[in-house]
PDB file of N, CA and C in Angstrom:
ATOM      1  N   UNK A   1     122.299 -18.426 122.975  1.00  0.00           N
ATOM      2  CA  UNK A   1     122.602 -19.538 123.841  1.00  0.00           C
ATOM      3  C   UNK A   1     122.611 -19.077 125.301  1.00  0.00           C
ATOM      4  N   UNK A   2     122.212 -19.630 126.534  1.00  0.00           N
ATOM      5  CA  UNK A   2     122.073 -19.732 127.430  1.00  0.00           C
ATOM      6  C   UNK A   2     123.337 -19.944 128.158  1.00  0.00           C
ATOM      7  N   UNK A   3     123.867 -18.812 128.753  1.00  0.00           N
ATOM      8  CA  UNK A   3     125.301 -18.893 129.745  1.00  0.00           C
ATOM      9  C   UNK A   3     125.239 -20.258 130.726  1.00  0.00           C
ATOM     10  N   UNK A   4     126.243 -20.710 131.100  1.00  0.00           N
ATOM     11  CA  UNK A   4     125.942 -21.851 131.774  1.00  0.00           C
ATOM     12  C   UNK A   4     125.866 -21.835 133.657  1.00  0.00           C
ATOM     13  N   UNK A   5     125.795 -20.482 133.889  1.00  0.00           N
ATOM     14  CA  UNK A   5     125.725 -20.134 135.338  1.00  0.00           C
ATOM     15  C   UNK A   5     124.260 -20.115 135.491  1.00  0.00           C
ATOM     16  N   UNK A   6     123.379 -19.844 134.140  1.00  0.00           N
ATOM     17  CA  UNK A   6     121.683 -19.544 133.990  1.00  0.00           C
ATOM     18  C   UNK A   6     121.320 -20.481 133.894  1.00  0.00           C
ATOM     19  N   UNK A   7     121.525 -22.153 133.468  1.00  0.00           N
ATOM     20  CA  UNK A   7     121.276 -23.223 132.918  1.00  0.00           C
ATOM     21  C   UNK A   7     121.952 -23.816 134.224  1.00  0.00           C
ATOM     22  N   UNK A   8     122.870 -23.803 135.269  1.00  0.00           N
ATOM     23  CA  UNK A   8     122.873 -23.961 136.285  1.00  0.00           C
ATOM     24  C   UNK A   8     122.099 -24.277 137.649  1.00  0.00           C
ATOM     25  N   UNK A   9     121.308 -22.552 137.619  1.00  0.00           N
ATOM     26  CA  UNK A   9     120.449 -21.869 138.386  1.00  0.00           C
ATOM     27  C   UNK A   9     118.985 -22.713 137.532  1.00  0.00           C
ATOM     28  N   UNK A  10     118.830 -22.540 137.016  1.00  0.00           N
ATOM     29  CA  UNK A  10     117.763 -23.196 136.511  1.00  0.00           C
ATOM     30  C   UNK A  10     116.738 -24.224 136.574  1.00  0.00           C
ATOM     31  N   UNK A  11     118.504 -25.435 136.417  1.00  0.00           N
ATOM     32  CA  UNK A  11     118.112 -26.379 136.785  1.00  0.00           C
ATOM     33  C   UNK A  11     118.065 -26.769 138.651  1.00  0.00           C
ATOM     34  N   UNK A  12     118.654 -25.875 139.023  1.00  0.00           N
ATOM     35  CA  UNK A  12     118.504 -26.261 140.519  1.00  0.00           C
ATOM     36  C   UNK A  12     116.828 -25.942 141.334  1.00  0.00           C
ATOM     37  N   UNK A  13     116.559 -24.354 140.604  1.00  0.00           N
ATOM     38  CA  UNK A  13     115.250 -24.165 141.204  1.00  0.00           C
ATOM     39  C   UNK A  13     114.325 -25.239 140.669  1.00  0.00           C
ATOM     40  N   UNK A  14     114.371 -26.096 139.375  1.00  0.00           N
ATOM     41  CA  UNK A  14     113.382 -26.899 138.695  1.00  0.00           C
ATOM     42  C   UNK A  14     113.527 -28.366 139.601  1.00  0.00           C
ATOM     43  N   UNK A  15     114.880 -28.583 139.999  1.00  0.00           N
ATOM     44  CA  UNK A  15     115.067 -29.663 141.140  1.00  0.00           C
ATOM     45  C   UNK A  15     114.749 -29.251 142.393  1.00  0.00           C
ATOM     46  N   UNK A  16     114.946 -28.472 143.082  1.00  0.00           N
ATOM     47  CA  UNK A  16     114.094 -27.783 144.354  1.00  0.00           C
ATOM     48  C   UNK A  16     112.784 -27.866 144.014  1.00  0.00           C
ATOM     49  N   UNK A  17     112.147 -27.393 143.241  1.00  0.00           N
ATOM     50  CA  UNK A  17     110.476 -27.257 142.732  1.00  0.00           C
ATOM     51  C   UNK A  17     110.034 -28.928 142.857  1.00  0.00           C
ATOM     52  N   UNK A  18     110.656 -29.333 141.790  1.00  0.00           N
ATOM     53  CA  UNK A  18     110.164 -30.915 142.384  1.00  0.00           C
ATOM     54  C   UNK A  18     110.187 -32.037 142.777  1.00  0.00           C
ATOM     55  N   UNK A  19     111.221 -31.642 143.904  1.00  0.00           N
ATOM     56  CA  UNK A  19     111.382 -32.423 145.403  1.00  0.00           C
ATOM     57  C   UNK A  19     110.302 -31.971 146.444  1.00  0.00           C
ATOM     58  N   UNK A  20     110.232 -30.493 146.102  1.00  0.00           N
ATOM     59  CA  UNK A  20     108.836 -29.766 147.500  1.00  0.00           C
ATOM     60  C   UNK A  20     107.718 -30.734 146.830  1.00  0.00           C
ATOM     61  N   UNK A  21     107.417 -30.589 145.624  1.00  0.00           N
ATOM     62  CA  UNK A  21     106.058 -31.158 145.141  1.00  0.00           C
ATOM     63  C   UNK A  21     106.014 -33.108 145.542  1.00  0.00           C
ATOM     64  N   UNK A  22     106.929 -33.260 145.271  1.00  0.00           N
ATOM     65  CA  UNK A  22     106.686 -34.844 146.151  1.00  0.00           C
ATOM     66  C   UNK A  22     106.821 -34.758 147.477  1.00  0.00           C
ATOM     67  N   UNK A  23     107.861 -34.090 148.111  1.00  0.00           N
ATOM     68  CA  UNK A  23     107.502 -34.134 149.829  1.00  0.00           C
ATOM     69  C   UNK A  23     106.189 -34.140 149.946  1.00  0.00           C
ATOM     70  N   UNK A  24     105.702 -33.054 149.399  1.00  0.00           N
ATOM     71  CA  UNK A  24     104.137 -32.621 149.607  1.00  0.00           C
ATOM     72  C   UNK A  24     103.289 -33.650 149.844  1.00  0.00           C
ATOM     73  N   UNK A  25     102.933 -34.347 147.985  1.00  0.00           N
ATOM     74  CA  UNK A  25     102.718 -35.338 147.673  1.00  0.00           C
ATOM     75  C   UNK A  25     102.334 -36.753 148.721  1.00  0.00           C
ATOM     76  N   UNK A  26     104.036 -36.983 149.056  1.00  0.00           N
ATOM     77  CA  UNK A  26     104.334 -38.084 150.055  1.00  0.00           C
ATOM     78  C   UNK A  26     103.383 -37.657 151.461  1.00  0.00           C
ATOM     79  N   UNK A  27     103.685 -36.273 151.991  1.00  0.00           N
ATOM     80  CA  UNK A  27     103.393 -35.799 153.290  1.00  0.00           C
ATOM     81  C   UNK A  27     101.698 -36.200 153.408  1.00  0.00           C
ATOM     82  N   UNK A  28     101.080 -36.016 152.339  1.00  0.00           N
ATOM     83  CA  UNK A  28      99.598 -35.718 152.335  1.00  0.00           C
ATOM     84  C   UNK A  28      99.020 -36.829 152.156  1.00  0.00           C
ATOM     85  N   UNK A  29      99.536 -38.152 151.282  1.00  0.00           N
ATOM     86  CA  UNK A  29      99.112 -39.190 151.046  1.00  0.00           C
ATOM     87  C   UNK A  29      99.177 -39.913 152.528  1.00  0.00           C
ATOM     88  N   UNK A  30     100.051 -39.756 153.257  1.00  0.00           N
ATOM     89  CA  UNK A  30     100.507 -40.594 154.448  1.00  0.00           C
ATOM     90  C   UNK A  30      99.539 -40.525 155.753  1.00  0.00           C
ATOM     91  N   UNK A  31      99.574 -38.912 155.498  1.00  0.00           N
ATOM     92  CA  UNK A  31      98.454 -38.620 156.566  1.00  0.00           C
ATOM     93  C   UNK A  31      96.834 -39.185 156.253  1.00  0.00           C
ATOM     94  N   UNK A  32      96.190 -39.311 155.041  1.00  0.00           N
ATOM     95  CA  UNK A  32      95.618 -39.617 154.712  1.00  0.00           C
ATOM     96  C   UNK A  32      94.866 -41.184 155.528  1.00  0.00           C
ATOM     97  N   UNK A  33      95.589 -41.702 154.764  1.00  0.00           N
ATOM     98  CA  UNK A  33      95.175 -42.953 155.557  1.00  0.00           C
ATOM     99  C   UNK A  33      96.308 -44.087 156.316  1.00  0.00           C
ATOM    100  N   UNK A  34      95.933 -44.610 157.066  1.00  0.00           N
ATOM    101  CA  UNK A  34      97.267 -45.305 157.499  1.00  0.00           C
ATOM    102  C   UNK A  34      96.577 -46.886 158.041  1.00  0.00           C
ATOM    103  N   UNK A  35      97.299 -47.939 158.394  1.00  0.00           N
ATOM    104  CA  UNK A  35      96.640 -49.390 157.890  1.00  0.00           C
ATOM    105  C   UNK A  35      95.903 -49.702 159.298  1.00  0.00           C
ATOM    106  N   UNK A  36      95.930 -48.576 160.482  1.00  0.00           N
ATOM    107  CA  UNK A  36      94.817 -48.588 161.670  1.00  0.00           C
ATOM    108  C   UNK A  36      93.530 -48.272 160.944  1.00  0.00           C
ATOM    109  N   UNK A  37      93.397 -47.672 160.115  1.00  0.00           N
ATOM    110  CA  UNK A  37      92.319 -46.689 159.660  1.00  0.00           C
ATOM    111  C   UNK A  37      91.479 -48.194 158.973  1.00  0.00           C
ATOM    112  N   UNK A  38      92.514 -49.075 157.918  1.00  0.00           N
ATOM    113  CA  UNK A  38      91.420 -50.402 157.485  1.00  0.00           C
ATOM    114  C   UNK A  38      91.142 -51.084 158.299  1.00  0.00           C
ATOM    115  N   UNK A  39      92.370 -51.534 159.248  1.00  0.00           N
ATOM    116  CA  UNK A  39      91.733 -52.448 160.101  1.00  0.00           C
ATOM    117  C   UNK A  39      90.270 -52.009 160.877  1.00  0.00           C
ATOM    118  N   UNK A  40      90.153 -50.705 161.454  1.00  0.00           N
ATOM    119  CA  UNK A  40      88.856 -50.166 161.543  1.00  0.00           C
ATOM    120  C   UNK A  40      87.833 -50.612 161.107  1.00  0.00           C
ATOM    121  N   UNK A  41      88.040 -50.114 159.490  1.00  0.00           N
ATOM    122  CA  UNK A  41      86.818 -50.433 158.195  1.00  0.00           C
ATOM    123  C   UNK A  41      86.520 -52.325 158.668  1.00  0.00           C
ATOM    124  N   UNK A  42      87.518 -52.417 158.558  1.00  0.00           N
ATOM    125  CA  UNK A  42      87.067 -54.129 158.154  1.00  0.00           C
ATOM    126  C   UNK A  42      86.643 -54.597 159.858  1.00  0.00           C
ATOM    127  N   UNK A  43      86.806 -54.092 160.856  1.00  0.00           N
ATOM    128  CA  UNK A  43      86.129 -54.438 162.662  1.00  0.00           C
ATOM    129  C   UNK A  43      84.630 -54.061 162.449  1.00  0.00           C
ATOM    130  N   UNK A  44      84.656 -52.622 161.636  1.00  0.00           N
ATOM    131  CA  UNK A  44      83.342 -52.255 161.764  1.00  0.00           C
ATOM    132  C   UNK A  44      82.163 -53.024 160.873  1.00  0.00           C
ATOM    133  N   UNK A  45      82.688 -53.505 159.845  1.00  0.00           N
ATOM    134  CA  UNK A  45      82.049 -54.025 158.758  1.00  0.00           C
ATOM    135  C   UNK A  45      81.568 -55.392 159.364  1.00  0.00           C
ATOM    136  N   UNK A  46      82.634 -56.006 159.728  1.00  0.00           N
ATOM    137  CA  UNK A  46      82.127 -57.300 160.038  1.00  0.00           C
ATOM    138  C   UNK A  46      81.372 -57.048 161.648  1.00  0.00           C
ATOM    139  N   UNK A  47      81.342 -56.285 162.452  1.00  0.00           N
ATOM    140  CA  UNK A  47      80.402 -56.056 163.348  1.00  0.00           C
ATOM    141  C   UNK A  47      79.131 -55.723 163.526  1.00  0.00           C
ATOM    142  N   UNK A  48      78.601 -55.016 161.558  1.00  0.00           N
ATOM    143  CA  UNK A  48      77.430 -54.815 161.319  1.00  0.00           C
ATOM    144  C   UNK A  48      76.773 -56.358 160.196  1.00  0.00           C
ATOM    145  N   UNK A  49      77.506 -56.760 160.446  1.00  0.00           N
ATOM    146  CA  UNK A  49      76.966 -57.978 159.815  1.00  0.00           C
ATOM    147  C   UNK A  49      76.030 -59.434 161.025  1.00  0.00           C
ATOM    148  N   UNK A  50      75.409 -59.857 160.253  1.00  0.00           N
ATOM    149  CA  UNK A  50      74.068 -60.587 161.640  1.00  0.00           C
ATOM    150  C   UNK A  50      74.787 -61.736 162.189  1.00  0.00           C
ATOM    151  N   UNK A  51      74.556 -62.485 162.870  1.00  0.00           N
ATOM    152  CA  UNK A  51      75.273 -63.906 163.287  1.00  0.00           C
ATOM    153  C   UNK A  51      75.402 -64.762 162.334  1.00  0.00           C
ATOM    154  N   UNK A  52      73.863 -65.162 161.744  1.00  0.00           N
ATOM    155  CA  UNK A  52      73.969 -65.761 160.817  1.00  0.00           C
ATOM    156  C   UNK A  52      75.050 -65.578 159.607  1.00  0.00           C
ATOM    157  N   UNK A  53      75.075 -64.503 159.275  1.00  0.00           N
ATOM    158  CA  UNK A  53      76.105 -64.216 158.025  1.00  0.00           C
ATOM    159  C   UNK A  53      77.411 -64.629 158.911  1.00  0.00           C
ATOM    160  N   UNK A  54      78.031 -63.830 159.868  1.00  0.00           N
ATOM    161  CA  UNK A  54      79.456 -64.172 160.801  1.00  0.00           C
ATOM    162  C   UNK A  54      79.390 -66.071 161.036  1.00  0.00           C
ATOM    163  N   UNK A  55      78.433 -67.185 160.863  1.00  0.00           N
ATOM    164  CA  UNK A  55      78.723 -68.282 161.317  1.00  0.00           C
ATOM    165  C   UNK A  55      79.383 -68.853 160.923  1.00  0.00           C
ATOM    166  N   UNK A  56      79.603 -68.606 158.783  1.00  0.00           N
ATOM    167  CA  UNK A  56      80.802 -69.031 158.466  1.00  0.00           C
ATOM    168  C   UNK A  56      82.107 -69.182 158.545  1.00  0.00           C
ATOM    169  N   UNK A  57      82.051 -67.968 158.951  1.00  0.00           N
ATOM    170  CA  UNK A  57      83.351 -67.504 158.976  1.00  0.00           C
ATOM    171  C   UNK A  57      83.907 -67.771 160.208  1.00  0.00           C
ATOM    172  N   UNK A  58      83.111 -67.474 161.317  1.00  0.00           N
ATOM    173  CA  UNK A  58      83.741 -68.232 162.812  1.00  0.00           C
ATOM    174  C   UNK A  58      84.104 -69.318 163.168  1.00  0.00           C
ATOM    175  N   UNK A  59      83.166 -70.445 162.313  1.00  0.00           N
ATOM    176  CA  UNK A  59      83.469 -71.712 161.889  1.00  0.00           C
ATOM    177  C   UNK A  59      84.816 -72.356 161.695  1.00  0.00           C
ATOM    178  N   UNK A  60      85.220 -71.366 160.322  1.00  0.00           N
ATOM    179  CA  UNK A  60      85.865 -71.736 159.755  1.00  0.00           C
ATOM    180  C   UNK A  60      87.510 -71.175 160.486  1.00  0.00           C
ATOM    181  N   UNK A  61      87.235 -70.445 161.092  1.00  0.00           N
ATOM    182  CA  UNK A  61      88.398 -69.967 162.258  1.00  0.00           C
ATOM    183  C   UNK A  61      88.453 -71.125 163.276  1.00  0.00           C
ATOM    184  N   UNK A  62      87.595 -71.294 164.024  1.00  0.00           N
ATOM    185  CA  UNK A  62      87.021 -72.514 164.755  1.00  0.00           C
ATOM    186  C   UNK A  62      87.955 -73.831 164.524  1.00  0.00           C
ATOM    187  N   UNK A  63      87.963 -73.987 163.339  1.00  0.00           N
ATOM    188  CA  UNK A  63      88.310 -75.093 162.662  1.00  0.00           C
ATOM    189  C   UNK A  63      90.202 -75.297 162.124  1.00  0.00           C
ATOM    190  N   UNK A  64      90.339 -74.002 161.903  1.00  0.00           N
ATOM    191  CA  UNK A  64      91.870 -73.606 161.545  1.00  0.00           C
ATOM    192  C   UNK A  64      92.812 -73.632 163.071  1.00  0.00           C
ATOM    193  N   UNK A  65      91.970 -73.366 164.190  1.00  0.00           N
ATOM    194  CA  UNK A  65      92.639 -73.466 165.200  1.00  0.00           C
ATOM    195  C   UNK A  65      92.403 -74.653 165.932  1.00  0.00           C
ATOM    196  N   UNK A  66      91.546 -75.399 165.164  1.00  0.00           N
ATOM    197  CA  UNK A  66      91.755 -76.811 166.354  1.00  0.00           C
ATOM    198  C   UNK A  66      91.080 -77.221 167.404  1.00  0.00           C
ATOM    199  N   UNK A  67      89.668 -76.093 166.947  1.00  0.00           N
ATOM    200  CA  UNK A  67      88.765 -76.206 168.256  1.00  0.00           C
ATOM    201  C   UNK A  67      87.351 -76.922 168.021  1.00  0.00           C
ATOM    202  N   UNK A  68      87.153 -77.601 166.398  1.00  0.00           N
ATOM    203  CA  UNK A  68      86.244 -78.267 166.152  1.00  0.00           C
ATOM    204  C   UNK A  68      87.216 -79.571 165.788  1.00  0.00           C
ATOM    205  N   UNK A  69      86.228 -80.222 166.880  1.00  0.00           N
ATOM    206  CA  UNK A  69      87.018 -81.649 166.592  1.00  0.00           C
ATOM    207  C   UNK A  69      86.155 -83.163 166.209  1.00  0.00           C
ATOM    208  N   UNK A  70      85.462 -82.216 164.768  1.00  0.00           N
ATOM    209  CA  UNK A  70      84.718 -83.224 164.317  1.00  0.00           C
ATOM    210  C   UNK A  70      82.765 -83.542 165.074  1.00  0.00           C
ATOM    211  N   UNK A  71      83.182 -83.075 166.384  1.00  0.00           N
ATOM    212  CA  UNK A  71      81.607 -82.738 166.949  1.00  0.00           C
ATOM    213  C   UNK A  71      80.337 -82.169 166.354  1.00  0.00           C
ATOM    214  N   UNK A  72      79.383 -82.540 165.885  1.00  0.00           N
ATOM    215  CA  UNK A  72      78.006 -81.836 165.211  1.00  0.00           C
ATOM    216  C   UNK A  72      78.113 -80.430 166.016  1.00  0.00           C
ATOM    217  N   UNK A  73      77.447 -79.603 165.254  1.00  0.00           N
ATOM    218  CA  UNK A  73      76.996 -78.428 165.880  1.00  0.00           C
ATOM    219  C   UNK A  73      75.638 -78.533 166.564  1.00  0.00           C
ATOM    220  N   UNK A  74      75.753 -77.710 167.282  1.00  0.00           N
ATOM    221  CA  UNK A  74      73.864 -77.463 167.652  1.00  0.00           C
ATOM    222  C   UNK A  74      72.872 -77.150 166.586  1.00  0.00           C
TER     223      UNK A  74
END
């Protein structure tokens, strides 16, 4: 049987061990990416896209704010 000063020690280095391994974990995931990094993706994406494809969608912004007021388009 295992003295209980060894089963002590034990369990403390096995709780030290994996708290470092999630700091880690946490530390590395964070740096990774962060929600400037999508907004990026999604500026750049829709900036390589043609007018035509963007007309819907401007439209439809257009329209949510109150700035088509029923007028035909060109």
């Amino acid at each position: 049987m295992i003295p209980a000063q060894t089963a002590v020690v034990i369990f403390a280095l096995l709780a030290l061990g994996c708290g470092a391994a999630l700091a880690t974990i946490l530390f590395r995931q964070q740096r990774q990416t962060g929600i400037y990094d999508g907004i990026e993706n999604f500026r750049r994406h829709i900036d390589a896209l043609s007018p035509e494809a963007r007309r819907n969608v401007v439209s439809k912004q257009t329209q949510m704010r109150g700035g088509d007021r029923g007028e035909p388009r060109p």
